[in-house]
N, C-alpha and C. Protein backbone atom coordinates (compact mmCIF):
# COMPACT_ATOMS: atom_id res chain seq x y z
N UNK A 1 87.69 96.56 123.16
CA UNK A 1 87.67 98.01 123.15
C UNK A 1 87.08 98.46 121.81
N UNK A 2 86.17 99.33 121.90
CA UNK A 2 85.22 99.71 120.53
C UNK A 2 86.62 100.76 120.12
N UNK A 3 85.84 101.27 118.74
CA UNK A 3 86.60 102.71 117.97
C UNK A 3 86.01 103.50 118.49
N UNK A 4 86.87 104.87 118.71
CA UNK A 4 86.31 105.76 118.85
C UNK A 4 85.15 106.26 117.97
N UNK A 5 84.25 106.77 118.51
CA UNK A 5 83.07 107.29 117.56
C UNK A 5 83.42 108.93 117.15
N UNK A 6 82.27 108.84 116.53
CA UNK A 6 82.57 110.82 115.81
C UNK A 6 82.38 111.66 116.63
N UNK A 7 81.71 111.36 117.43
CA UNK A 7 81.14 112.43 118.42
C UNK A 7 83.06 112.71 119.58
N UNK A 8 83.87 111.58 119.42
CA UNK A 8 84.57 111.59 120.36
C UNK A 8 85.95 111.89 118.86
N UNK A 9 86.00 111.80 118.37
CA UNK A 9 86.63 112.20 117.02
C UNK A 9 86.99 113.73 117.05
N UNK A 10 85.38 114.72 116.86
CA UNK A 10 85.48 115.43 117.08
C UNK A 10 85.86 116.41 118.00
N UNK A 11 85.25 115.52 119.34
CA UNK A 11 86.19 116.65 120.81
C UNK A 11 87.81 116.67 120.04
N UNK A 12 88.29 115.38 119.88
CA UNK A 12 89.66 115.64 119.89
C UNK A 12 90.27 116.47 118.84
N UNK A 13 89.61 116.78 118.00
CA UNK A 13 89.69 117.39 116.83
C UNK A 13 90.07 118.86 116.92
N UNK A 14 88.85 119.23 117.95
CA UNK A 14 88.45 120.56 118.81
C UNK A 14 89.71 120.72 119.85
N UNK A 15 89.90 119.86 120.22
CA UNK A 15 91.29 119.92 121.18
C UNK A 15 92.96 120.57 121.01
N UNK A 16 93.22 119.45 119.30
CA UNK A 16 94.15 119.67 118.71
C UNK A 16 94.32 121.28 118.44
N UNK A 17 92.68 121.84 117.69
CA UNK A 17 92.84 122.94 117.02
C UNK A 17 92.77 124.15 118.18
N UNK A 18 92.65 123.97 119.18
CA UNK A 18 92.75 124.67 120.19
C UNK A 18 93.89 125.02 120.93
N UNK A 19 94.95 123.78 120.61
CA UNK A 19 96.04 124.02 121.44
C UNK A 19 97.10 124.16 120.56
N UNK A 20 96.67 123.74 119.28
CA UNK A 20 98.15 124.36 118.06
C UNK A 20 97.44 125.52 117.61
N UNK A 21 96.07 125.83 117.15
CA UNK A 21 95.60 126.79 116.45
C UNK A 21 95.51 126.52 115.21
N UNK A 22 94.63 127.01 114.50
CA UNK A 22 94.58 126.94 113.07
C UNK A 22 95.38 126.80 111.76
N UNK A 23 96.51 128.06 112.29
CA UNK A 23 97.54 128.48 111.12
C UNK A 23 98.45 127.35 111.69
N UNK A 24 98.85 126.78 112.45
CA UNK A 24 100.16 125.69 113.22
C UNK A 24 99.59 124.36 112.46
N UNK A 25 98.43 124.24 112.62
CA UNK A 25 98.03 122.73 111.87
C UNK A 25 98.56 122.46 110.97
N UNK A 26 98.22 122.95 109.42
CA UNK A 26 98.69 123.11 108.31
C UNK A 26 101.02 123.14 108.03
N UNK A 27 101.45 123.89 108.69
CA UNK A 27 102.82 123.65 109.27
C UNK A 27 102.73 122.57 109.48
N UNK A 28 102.60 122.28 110.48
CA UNK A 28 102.95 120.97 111.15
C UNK A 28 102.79 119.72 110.00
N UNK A 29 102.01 119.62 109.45
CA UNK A 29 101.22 118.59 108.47
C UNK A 29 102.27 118.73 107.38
N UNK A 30 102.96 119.95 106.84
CA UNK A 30 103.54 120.09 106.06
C UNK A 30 104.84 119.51 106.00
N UNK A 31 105.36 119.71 107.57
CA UNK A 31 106.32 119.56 108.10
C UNK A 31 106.43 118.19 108.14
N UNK A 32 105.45 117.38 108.34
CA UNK A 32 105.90 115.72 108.08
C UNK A 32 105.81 115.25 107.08
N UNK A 33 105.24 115.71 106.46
CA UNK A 33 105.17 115.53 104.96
C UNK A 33 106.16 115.47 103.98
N UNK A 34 107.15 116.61 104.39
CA UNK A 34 108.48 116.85 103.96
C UNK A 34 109.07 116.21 104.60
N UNK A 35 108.98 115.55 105.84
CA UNK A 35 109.88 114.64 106.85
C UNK A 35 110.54 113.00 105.74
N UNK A 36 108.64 112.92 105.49
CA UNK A 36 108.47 111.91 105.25
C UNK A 36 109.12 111.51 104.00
N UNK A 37 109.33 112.49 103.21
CA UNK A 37 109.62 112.59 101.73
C UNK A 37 111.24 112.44 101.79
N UNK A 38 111.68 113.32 102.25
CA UNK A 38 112.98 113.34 102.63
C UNK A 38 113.80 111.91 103.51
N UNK A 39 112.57 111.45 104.17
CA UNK A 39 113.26 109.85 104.57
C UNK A 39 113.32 109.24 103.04
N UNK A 40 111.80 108.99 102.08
CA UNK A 40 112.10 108.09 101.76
C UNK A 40 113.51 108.06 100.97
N UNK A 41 113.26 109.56 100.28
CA UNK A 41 114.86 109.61 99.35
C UNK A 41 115.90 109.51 100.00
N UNK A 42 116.31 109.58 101.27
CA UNK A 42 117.14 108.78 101.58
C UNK A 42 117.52 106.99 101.68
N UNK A 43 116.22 106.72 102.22
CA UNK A 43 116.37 105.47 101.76
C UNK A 43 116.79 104.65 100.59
N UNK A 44 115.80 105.52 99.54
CA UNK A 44 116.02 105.20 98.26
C UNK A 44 117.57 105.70 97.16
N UNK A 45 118.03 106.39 97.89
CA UNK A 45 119.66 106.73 97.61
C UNK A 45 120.61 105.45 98.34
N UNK A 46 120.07 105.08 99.26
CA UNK A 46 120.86 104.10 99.86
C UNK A 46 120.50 102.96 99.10
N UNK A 47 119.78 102.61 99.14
CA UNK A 47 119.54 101.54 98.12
C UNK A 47 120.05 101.21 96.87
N UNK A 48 120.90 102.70 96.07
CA UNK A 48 121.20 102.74 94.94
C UNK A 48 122.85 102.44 95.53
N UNK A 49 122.89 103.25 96.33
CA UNK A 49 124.73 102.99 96.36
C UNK A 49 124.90 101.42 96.67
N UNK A 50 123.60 101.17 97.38
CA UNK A 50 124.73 99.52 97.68
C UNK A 50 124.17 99.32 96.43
N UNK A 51 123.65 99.01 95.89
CA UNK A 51 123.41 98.33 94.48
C UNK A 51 124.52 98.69 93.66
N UNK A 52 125.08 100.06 93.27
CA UNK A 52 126.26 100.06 92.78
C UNK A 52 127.20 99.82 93.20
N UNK A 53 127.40 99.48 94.87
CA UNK A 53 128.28 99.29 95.49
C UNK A 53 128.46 97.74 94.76
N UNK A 54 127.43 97.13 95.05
CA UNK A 54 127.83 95.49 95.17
C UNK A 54 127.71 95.04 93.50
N UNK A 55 127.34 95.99 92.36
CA UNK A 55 127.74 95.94 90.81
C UNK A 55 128.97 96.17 90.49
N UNK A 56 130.22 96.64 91.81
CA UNK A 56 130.97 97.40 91.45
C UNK A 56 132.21 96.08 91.84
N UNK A 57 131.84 95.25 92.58
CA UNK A 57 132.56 94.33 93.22
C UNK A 57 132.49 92.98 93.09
N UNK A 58 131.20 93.09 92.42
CA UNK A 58 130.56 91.87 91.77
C UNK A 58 131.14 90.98 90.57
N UNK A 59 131.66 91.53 89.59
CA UNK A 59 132.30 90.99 88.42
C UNK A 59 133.87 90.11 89.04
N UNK A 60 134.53 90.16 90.27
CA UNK A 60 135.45 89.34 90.32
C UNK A 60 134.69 88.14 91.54
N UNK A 61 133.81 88.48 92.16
CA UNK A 61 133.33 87.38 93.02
C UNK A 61 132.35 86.73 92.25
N UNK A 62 131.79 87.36 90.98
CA UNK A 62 131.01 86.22 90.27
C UNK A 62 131.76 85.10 89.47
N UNK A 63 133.30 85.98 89.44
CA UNK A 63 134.38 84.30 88.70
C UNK A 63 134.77 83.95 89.66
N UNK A 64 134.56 84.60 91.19
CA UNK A 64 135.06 83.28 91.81
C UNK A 64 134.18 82.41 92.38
N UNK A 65 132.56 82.85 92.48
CA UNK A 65 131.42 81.84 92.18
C UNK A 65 131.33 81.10 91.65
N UNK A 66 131.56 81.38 90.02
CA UNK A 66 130.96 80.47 89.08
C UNK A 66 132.17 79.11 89.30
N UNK A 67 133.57 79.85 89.43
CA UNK A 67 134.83 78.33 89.36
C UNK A 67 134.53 77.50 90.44
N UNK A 68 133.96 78.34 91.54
CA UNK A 68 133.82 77.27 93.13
C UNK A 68 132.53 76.47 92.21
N UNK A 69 131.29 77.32 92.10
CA UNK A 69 130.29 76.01 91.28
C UNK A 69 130.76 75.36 90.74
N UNK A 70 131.53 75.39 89.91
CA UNK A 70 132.13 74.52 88.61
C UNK A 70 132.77 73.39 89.19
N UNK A 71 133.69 73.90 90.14
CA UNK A 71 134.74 72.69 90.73
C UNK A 71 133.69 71.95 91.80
N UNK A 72 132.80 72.19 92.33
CA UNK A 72 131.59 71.10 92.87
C UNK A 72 130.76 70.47 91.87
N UNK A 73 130.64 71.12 91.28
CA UNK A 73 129.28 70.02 89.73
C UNK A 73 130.71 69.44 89.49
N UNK A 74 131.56 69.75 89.16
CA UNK A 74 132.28 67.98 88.35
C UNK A 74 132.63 67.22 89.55
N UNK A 75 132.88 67.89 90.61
CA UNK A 75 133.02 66.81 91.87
C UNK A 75 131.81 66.09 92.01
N UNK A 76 130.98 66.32 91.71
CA UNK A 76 129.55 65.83 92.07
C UNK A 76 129.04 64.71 91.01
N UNK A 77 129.32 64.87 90.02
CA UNK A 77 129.40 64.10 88.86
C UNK A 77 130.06 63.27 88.97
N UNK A 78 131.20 63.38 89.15
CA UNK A 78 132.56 62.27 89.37
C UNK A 78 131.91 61.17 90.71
N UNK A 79 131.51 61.67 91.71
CA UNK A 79 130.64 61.25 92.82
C UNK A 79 129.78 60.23 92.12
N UNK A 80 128.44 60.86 91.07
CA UNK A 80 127.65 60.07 90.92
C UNK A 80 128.07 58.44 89.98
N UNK A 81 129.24 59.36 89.19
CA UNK A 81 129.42 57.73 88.26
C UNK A 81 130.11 56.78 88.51
């Protein structure tokens, strides 16, 4: 299947502006624009809470990380010699 060409670009072009009108285009365009903006900062707020979420919970599961590592490296050691 080829791309559309310009010549067929333009009908649709002619189409759009025919059936929203001139002044609706610009809205509309605006309107996702702000859609779009407004997702990402949400996203990007979410991203922050779990990050503080999991900074916030993190300092007692990293001692109980590091002792579970700890108590396998000397098991492991003890293993090798």
């Amino acid at each position: 299947m080829t791309p559309p060409s310009i010549t067929q670009l333009l009908i649709i072009l002619l189409i759009i502006v025919l059936l929203f009108g001139a002044k609706k285009i610009p809205e509309l365009a605006k309107g996702l624009g702000s859609g779009i903006k407004n997702f990402k900062k949400a996203v990007k707020e979410d991203e922050e809470d779990n990050q503080s979420a999991q900074n916030e919970r993190d300092p007692s599961q990293i001692k109980q990380t590091q002792t579970q590592q700890d108590s396998t490296q000397d098991s492991t050691k003890k293993q090798e010699a």
